[in-house]
C-alpha atoms as a PDB file:
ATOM      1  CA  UNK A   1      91.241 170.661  69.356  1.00  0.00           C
ATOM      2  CA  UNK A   2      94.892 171.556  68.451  1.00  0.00           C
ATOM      3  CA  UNK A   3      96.141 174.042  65.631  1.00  0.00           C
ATOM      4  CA  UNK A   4      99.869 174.137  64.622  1.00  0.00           C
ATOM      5  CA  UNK A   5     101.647 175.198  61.377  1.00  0.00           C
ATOM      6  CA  UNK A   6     104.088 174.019  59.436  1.00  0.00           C
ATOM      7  CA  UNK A   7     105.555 174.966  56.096  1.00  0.00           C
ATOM      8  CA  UNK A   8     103.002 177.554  56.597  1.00  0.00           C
ATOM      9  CA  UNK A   9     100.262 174.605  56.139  1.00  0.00           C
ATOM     10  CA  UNK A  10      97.654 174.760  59.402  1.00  0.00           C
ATOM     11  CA  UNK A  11      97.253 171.593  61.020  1.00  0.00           C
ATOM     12  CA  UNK A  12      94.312 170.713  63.244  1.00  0.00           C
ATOM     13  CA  UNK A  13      93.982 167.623  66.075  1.00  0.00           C
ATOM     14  CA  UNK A  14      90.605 166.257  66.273  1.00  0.00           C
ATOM     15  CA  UNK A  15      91.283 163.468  68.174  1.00  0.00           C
ATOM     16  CA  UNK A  16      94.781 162.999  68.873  1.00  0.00           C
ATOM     17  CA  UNK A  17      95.169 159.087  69.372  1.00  0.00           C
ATOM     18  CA  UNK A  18      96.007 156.311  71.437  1.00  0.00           C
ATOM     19  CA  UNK A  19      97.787 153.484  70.567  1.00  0.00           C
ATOM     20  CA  UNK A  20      96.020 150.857  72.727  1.00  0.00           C
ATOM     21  CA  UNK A  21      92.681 152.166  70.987  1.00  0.00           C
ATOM     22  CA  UNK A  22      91.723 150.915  67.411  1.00  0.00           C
ATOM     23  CA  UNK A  23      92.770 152.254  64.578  1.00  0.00           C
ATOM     24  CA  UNK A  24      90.704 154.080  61.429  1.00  0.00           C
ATOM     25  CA  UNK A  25      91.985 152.457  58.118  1.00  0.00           C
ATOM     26  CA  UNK A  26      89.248 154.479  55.510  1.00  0.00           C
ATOM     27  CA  UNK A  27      88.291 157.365  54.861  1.00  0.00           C
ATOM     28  CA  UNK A  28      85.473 157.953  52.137  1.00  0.00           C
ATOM     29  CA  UNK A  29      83.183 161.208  51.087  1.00  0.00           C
ATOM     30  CA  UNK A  30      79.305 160.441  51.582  1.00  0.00           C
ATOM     31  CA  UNK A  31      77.678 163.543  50.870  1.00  0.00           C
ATOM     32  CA  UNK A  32      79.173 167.499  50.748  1.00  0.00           C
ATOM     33  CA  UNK A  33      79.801 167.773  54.642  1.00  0.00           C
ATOM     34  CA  UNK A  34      79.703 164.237  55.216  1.00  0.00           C
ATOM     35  CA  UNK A  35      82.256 161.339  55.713  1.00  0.00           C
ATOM     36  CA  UNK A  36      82.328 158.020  56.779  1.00  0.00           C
ATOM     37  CA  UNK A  37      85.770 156.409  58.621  1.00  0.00           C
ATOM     38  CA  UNK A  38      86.015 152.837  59.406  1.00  0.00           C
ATOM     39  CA  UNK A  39      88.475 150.638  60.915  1.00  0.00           C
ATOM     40  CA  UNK A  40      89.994 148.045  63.254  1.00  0.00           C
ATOM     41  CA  UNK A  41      87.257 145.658  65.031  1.00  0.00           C
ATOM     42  CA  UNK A  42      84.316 147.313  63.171  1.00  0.00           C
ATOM     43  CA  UNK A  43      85.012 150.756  64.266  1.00  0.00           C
ATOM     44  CA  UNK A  44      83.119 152.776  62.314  1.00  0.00           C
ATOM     45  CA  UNK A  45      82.270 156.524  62.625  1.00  0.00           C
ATOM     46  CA  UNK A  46      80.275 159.387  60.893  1.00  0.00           C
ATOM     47  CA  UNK A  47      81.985 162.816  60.372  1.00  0.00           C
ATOM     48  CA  UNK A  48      81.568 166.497  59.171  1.00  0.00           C
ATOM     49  CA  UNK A  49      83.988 169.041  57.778  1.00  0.00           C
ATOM     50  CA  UNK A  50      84.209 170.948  60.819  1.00  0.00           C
ATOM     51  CA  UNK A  51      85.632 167.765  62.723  1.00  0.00           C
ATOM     52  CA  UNK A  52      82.357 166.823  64.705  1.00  0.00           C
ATOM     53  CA  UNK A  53      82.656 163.386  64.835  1.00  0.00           C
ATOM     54  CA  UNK A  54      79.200 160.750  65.165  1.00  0.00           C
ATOM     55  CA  UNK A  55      79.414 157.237  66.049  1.00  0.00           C
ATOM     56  CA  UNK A  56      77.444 155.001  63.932  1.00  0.00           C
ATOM     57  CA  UNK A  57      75.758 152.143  66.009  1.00  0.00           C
ATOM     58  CA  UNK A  58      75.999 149.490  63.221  1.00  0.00           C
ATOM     59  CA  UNK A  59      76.467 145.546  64.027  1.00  0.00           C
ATOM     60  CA  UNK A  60      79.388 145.398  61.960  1.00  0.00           C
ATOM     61  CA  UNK A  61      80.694 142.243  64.163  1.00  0.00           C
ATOM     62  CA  UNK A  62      83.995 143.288  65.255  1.00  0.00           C
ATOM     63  CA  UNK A  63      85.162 142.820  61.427  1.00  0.00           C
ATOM     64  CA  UNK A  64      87.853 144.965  60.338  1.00  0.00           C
ATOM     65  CA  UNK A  65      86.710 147.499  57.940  1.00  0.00           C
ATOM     66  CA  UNK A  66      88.625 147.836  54.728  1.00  0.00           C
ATOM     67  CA  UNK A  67      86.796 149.790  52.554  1.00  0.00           C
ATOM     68  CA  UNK A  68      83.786 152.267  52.465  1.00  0.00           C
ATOM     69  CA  UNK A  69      81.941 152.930  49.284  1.00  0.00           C
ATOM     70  CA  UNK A  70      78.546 154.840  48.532  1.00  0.00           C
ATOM     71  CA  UNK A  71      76.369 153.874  45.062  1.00  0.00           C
ATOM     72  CA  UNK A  72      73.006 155.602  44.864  1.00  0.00           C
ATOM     73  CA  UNK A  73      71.410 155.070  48.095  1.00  0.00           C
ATOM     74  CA  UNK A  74      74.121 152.535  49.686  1.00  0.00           C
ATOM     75  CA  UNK A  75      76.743 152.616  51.375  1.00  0.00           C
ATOM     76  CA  UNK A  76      79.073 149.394  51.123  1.00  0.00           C
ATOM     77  CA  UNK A  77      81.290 148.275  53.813  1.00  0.00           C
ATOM     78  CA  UNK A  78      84.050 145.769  52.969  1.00  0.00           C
ATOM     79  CA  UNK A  79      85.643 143.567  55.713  1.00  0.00           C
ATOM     80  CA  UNK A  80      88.844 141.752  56.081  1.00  0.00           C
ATOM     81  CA  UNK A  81      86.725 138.321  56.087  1.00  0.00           C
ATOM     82  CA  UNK A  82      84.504 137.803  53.150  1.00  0.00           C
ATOM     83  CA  UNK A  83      81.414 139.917  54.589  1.00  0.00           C
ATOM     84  CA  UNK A  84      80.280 142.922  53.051  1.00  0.00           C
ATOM     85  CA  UNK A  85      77.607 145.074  54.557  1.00  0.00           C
ATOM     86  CA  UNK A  86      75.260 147.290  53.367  1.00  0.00           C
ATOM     87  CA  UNK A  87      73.716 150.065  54.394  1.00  0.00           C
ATOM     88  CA  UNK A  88      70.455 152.258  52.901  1.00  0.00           C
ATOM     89  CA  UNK A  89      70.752 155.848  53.649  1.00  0.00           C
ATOM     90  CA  UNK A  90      66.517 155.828  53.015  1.00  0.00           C
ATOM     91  CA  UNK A  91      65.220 153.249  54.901  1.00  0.00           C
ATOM     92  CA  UNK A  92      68.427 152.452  57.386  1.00  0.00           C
ATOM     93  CA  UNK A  93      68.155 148.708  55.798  1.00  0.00           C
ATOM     94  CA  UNK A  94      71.243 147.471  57.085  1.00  0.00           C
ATOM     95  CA  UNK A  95      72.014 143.972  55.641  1.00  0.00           C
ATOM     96  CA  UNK A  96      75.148 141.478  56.184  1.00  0.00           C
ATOM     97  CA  UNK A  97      76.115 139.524  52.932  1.00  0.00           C
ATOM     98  CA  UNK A  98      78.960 136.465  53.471  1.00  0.00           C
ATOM     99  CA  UNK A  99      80.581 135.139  50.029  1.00  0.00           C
ATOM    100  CA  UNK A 100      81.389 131.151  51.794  1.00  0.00           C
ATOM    101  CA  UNK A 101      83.676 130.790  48.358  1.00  0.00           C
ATOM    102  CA  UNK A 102      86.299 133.879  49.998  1.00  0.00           C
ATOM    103  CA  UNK A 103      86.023 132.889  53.637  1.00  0.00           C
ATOM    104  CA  UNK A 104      89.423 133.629  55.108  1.00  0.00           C
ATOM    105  CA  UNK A 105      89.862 136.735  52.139  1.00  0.00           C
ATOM    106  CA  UNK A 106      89.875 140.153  52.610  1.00  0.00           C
ATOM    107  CA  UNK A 107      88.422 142.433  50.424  1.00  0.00           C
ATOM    108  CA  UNK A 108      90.846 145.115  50.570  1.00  0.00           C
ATOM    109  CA  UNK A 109      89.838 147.285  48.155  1.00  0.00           C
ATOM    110  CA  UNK A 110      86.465 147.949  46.730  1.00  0.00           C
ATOM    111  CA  UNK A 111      85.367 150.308  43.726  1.00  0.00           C
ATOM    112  CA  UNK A 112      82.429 151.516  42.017  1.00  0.00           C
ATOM    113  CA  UNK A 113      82.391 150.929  38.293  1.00  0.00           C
ATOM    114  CA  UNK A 114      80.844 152.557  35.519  1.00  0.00           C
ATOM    115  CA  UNK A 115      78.270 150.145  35.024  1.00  0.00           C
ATOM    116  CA  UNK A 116      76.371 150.181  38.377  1.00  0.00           C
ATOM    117  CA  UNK A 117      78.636 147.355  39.736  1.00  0.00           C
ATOM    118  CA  UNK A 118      80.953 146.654  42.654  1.00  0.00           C
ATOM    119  CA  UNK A 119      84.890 145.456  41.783  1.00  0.00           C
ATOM    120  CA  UNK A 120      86.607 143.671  44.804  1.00  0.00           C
ATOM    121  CA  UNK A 121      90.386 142.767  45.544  1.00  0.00           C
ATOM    122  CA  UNK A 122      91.920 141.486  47.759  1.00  0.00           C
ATOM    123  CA  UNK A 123      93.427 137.766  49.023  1.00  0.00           C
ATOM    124  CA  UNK A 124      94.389 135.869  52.250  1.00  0.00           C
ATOM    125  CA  UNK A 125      93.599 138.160  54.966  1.00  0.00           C
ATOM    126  CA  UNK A 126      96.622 137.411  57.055  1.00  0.00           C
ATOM    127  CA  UNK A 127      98.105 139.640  54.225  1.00  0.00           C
ATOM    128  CA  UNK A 128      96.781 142.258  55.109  1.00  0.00           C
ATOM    129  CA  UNK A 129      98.245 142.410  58.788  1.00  0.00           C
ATOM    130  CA  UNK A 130     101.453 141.460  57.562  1.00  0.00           C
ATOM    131  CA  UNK A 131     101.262 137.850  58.345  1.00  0.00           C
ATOM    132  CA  UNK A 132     103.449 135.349  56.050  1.00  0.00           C
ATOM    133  CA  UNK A 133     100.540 133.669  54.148  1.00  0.00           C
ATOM    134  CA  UNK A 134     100.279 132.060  50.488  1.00  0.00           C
ATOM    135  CA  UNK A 135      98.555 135.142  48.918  1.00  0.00           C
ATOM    136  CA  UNK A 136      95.929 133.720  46.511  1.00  0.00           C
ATOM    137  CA  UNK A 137      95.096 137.252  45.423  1.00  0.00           C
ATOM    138  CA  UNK A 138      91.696 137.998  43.270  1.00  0.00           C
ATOM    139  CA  UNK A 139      89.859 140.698  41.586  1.00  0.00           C
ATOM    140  CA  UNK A 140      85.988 139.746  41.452  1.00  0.00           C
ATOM    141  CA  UNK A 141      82.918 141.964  40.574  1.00  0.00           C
ATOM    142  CA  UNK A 142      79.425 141.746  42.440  1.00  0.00           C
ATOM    143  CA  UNK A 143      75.967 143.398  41.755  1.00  0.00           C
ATOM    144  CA  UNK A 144      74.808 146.187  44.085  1.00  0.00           C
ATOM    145  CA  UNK A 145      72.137 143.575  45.530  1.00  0.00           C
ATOM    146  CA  UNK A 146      75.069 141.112  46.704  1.00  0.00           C
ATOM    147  CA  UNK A 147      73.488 138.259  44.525  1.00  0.00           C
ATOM    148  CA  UNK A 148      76.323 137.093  42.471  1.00  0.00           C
ATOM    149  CA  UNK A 149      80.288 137.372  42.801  1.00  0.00           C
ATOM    150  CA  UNK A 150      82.257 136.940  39.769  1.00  0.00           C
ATOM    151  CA  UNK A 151      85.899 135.792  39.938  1.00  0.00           C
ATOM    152  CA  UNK A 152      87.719 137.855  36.981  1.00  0.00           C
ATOM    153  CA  UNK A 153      91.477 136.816  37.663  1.00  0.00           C
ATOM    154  CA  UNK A 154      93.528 135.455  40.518  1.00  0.00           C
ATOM    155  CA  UNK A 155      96.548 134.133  41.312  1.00  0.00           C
ATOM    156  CA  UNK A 156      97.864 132.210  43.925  1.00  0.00           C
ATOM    157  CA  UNK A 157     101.087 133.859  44.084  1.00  0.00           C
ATOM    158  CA  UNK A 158     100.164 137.230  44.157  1.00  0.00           C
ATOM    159  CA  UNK A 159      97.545 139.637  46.234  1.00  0.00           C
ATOM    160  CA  UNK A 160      96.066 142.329  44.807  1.00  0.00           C
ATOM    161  CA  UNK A 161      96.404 145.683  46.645  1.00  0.00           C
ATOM    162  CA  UNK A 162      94.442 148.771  44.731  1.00  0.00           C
ATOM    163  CA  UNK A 163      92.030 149.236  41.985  1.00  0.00           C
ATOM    164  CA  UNK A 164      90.530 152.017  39.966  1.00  0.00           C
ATOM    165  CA  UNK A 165      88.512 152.641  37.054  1.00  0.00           C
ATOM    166  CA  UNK A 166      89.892 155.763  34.396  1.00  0.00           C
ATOM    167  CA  UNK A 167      87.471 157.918  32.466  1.00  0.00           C
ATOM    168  CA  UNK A 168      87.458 155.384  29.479  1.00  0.00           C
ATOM    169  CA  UNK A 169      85.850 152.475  31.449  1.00  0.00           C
ATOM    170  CA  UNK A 170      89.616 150.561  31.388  1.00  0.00           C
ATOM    171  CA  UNK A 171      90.242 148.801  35.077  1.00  0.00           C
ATOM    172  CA  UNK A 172      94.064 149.410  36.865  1.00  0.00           C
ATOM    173  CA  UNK A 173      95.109 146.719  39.978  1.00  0.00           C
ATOM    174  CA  UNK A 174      98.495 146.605  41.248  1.00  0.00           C
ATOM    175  CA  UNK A 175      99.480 142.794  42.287  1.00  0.00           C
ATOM    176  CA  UNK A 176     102.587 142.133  44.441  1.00  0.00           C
ATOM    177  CA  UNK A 177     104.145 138.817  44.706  1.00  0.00           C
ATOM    178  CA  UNK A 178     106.454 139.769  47.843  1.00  0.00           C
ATOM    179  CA  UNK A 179     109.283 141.328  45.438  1.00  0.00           C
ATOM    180  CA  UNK A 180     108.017 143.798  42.590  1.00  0.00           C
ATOM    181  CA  UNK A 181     104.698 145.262  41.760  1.00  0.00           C
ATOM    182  CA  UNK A 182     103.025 144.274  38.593  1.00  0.00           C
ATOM    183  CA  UNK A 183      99.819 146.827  37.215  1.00  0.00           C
ATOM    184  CA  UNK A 184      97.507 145.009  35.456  1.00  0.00           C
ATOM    185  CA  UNK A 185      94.972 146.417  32.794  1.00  0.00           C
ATOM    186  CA  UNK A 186      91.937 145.435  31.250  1.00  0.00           C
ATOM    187  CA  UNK A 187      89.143 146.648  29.209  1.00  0.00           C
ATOM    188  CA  UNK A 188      86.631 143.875  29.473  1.00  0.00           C
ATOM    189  CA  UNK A 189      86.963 142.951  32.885  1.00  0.00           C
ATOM    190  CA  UNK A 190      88.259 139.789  30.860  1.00  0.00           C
ATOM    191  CA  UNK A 191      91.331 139.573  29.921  1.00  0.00           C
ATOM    192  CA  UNK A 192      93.987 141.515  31.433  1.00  0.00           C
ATOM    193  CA  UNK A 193      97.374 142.402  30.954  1.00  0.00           C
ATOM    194  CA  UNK A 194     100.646 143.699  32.219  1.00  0.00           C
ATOM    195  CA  UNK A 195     101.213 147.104  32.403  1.00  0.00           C
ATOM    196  CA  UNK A 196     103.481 148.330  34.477  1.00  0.00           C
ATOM    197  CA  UNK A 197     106.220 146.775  36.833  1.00  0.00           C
ATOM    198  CA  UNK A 198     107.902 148.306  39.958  1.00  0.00           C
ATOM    199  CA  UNK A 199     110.408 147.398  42.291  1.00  0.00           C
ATOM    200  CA  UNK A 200     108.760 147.201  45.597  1.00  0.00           C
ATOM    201  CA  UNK A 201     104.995 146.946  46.900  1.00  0.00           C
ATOM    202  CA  UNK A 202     102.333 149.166  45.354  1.00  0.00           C
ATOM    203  CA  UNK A 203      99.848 149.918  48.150  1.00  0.00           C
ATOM    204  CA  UNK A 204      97.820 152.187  46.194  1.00  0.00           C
ATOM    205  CA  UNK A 205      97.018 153.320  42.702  1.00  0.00           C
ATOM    206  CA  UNK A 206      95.027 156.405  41.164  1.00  0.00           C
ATOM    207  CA  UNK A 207      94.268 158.023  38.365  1.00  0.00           C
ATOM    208  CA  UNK A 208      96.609 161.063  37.395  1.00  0.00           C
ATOM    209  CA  UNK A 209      95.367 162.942  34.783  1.00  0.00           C
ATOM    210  CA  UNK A 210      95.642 160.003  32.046  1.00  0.00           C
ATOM    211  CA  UNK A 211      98.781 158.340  33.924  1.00  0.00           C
ATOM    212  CA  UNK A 212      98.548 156.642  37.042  1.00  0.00           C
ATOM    213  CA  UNK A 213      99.892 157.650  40.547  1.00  0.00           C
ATOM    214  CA  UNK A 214     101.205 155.316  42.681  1.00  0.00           C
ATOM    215  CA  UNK A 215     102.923 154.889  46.503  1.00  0.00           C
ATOM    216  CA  UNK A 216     103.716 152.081  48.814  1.00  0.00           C
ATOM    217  CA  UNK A 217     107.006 150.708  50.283  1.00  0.00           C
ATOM    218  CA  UNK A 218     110.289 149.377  48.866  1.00  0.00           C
ATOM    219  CA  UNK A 219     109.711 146.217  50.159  1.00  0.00           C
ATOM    220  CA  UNK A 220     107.958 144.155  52.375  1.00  0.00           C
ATOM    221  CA  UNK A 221     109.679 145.891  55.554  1.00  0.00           C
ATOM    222  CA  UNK A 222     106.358 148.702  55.459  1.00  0.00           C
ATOM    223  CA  UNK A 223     108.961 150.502  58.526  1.00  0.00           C
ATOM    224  CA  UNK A 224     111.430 151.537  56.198  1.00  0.00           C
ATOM    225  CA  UNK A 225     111.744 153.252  53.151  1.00  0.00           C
ATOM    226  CA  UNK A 226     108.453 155.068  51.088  1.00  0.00           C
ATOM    227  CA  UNK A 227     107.997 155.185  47.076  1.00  0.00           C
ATOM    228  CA  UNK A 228     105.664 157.245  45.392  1.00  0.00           C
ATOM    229  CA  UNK A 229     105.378 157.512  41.330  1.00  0.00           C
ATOM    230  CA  UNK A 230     104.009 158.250  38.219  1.00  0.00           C
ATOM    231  CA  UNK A 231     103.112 155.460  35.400  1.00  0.00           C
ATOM    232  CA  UNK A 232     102.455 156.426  31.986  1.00  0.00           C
ATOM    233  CA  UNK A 233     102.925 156.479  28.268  1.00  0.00           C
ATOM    234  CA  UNK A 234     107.084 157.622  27.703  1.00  0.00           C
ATOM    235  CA  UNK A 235     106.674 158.424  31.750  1.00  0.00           C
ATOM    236  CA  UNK A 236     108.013 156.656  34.803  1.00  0.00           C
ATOM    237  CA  UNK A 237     108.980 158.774  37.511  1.00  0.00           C
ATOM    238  CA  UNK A 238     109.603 158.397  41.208  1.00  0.00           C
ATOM    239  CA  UNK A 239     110.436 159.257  44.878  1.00  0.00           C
ATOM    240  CA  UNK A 240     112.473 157.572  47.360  1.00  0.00           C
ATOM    241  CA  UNK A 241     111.997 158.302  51.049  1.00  0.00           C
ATOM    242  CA  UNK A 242     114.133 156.791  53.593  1.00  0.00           C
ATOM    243  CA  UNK A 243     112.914 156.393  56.950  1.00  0.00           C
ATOM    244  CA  UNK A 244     109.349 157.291  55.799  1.00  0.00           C
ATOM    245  CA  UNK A 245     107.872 154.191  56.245  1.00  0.00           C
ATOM    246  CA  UNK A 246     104.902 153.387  53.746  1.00  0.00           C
ATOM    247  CA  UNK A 247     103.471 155.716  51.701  1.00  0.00           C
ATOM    248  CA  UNK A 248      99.521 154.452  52.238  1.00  0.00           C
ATOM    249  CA  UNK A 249      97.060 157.229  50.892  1.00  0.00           C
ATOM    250  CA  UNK A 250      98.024 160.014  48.416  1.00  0.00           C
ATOM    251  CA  UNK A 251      95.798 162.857  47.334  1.00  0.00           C
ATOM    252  CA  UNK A 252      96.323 164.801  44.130  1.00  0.00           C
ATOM    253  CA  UNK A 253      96.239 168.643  44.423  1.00  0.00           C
ATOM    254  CA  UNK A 254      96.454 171.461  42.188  1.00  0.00           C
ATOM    255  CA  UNK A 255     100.119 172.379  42.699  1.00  0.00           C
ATOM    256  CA  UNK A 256     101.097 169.621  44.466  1.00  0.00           C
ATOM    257  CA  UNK A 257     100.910 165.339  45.682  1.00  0.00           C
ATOM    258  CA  UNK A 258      99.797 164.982  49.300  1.00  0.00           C
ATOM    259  CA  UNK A 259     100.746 161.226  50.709  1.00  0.00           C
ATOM    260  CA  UNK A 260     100.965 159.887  54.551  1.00  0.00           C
ATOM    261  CA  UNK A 261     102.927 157.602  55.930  1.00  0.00           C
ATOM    262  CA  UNK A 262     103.996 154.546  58.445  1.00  0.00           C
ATOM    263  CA  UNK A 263     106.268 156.847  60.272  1.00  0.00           C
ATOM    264  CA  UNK A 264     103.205 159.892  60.774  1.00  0.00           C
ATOM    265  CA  UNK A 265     103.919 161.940  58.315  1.00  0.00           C
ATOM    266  CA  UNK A 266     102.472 164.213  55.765  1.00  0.00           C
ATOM    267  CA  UNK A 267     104.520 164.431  52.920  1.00  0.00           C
ATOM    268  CA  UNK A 268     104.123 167.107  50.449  1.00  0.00           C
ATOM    269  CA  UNK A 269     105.825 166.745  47.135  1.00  0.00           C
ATOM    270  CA  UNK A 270     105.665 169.550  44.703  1.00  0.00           C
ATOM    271  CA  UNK A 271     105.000 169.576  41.217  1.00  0.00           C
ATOM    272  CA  UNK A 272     107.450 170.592  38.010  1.00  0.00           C
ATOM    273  CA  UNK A 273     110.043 170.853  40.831  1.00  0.00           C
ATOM    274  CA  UNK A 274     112.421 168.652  43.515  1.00  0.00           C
ATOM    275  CA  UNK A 275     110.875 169.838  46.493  1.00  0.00           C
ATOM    276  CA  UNK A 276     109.566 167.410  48.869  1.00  0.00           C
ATOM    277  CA  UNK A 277     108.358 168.970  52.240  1.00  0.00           C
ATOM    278  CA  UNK A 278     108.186 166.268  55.039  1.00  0.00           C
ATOM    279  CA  UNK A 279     105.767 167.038  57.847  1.00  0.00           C
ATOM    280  CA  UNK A 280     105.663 165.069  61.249  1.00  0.00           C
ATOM    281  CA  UNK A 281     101.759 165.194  62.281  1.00  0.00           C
ATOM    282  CA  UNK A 282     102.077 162.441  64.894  1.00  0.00           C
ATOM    283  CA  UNK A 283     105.665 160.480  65.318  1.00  0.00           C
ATOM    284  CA  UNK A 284     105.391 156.802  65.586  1.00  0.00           C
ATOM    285  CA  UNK A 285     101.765 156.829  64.823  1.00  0.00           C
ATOM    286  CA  UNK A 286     100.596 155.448  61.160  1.00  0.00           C
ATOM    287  CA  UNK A 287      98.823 157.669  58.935  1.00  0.00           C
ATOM    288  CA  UNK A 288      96.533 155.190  56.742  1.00  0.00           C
ATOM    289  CA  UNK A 289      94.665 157.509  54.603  1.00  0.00           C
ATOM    290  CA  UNK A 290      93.922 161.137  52.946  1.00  0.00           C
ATOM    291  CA  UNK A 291      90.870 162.549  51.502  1.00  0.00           C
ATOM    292  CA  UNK A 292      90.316 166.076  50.248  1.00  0.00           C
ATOM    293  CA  UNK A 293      87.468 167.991  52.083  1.00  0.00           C
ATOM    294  CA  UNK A 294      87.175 171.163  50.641  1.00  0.00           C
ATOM    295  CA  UNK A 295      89.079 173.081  47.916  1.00  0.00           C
ATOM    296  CA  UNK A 296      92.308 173.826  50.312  1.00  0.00           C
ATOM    297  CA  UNK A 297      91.526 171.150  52.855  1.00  0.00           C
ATOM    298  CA  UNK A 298      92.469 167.289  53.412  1.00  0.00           C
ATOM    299  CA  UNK A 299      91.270 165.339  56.018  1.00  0.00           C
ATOM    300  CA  UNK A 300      93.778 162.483  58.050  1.00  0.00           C
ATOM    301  CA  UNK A 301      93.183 159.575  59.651  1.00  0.00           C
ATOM    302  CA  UNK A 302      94.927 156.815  61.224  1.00  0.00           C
ATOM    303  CA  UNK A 303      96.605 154.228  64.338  1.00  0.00           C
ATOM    304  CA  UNK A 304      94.413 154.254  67.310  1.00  0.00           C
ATOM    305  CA  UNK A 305      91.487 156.524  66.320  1.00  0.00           C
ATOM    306  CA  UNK A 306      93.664 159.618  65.029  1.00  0.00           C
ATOM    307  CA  UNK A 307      92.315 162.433  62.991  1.00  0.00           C
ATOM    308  CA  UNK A 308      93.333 165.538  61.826  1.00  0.00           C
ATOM    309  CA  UNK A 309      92.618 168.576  59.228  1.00  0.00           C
ATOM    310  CA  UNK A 310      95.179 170.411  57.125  1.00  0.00           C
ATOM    311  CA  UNK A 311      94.716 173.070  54.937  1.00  0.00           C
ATOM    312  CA  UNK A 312      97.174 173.621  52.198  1.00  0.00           C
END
């Protein structure tokens, strides 16, 4: 392991990467000390606070892993081709469940709603290795048994990045149709309805107290420039950052918004102020996603098996 400090914030190397290994694209909390990380040709990998790392001998099938979600005693695995496994934590049931109707989507992002079910997004999953495909983006809900998928909008034009359910039980996506980002809203799971626009591709949206917290890219080129903002009622407010690459993951903290980025960065921007702290943790290397730990501490992950901890 490696320690640095910058900005006075400790940074620690658990494994430092290699770009001719795969690379981890999620990050998700399983228990109190434990995490799950999943990635590029099925990687997937068990992890504690500490940084001791446990790889999970699951026949996920080479499939990339999108998404990693836990609801009672499962843990769901979404892949980038229309299979979603699950896995009991009791019995170590693990089951493989292919929806023929998506084959050739990805489900690229998977929430748990209020009401005990899964929601799914996604589209064509050359999309989502930046392949030139006709999106046919979806949103589509399915029971925690994997018996029925229901299709509850789509649109050929557009794929659907990033969902998430707010405290009410109303459902945010962000769609992107190659130029601007719509954010669509819906109480029903029914009918659903503009909300938001922005110039540029929405990666990823979150709940912000009751706005909404958003980053991506200003366009399709995911090398260049970063944006990361805040939707709300009377409130649209945003960052710019040139050379940053794609803003992937954020994380909301007490003082301040923690995002990473296409370029390897950690990028700190402060609230009620102007200050944006950039922070190379490993140049040229993609930094795909964030996830808070402990109180102070946010763990990293990203291209070709990279993973750190920072402490704020």
């Amino acid at each position: 392991m490696i320690c640095s400090n910058a900005f006075g914030q400790k940074i620690q190397t658990i494994l430092d990467g290699n770009k001719s290994d795969s690379s981890f694209y999620h990050l998700t909390k399983i228990s109190d000390n434990e995490f799950w990380l999943g990635g590029k040709f099925g990687i997937i990998s068990k992890i504690d606070s500490l940084g001791k790392i446990t790889s999970l001998n699951l026949p996920t099938e080479g499939l990339n892993i999108l998404k990693i979600e836990r609801l009672e005693n499962y843990i769901f695995i979404a892949t980038d081709n229309a299979v979603i496994f699950r896995y009991n934590i009791e019995t170590k049931e693990f089951i493989r469940k292919k929806f023929e109707d998506f084959e050739n989507r990805c489900f690229y992002d998977m929430i748990v709603l209020k009401n005990g079910n899964l929601l799914l997004c996604g589209g064509t999953s050359g999309i989502a290795v930046a392949e030139k495909k006709i999106p046919h983006g979806f949103i589509a809900t399915v029971d925690k048994n994997l018996t029925e998928i229901n299709i509850v909008w789509k649109c050929w034009r557009k794929f659907v990045w990033s969902a998430f359910e707010s405290e009410n039980g109303d459902v945010f996506a962000t769609t992107f149709n190659r130029y601007n980002s719509k954010i669509l809203k819906s109480s029903n799971l029914n009918n659903w309805k503009s909300e938001h626009k922005v110039k540029g591709l929405v990666h990823e949206i979150s709940k912000f107290g009751s706005n909404i917290l958003y980053c991506g890219t200003k366009n399709i080129h995911y090398n260049e420039t970063g944006i990361l903002g805040i939707l709300g009622v009377g409130i649209e407010a945003s960052d710019i950052l040139e050379k940053a690459g794609c803003l992937w993951s954020s994380q909301d903290s007490e003082n301040e918004i923690l995002a990473v980025s296409q370029s390897g960065e950690l990028i700190r921007f402060i609230k009620n102020s102007t200050i944006i702290n950039r922070i190379s943790i490993k140049p040229n290397f993609a930094l795909y996603d964030i996830e808070q730990i402990s109180k102070s501490k946010y763990m990293i992950i990203g291209q070709g098996k990279c993973i750190f901890i920072t402490e704020i």
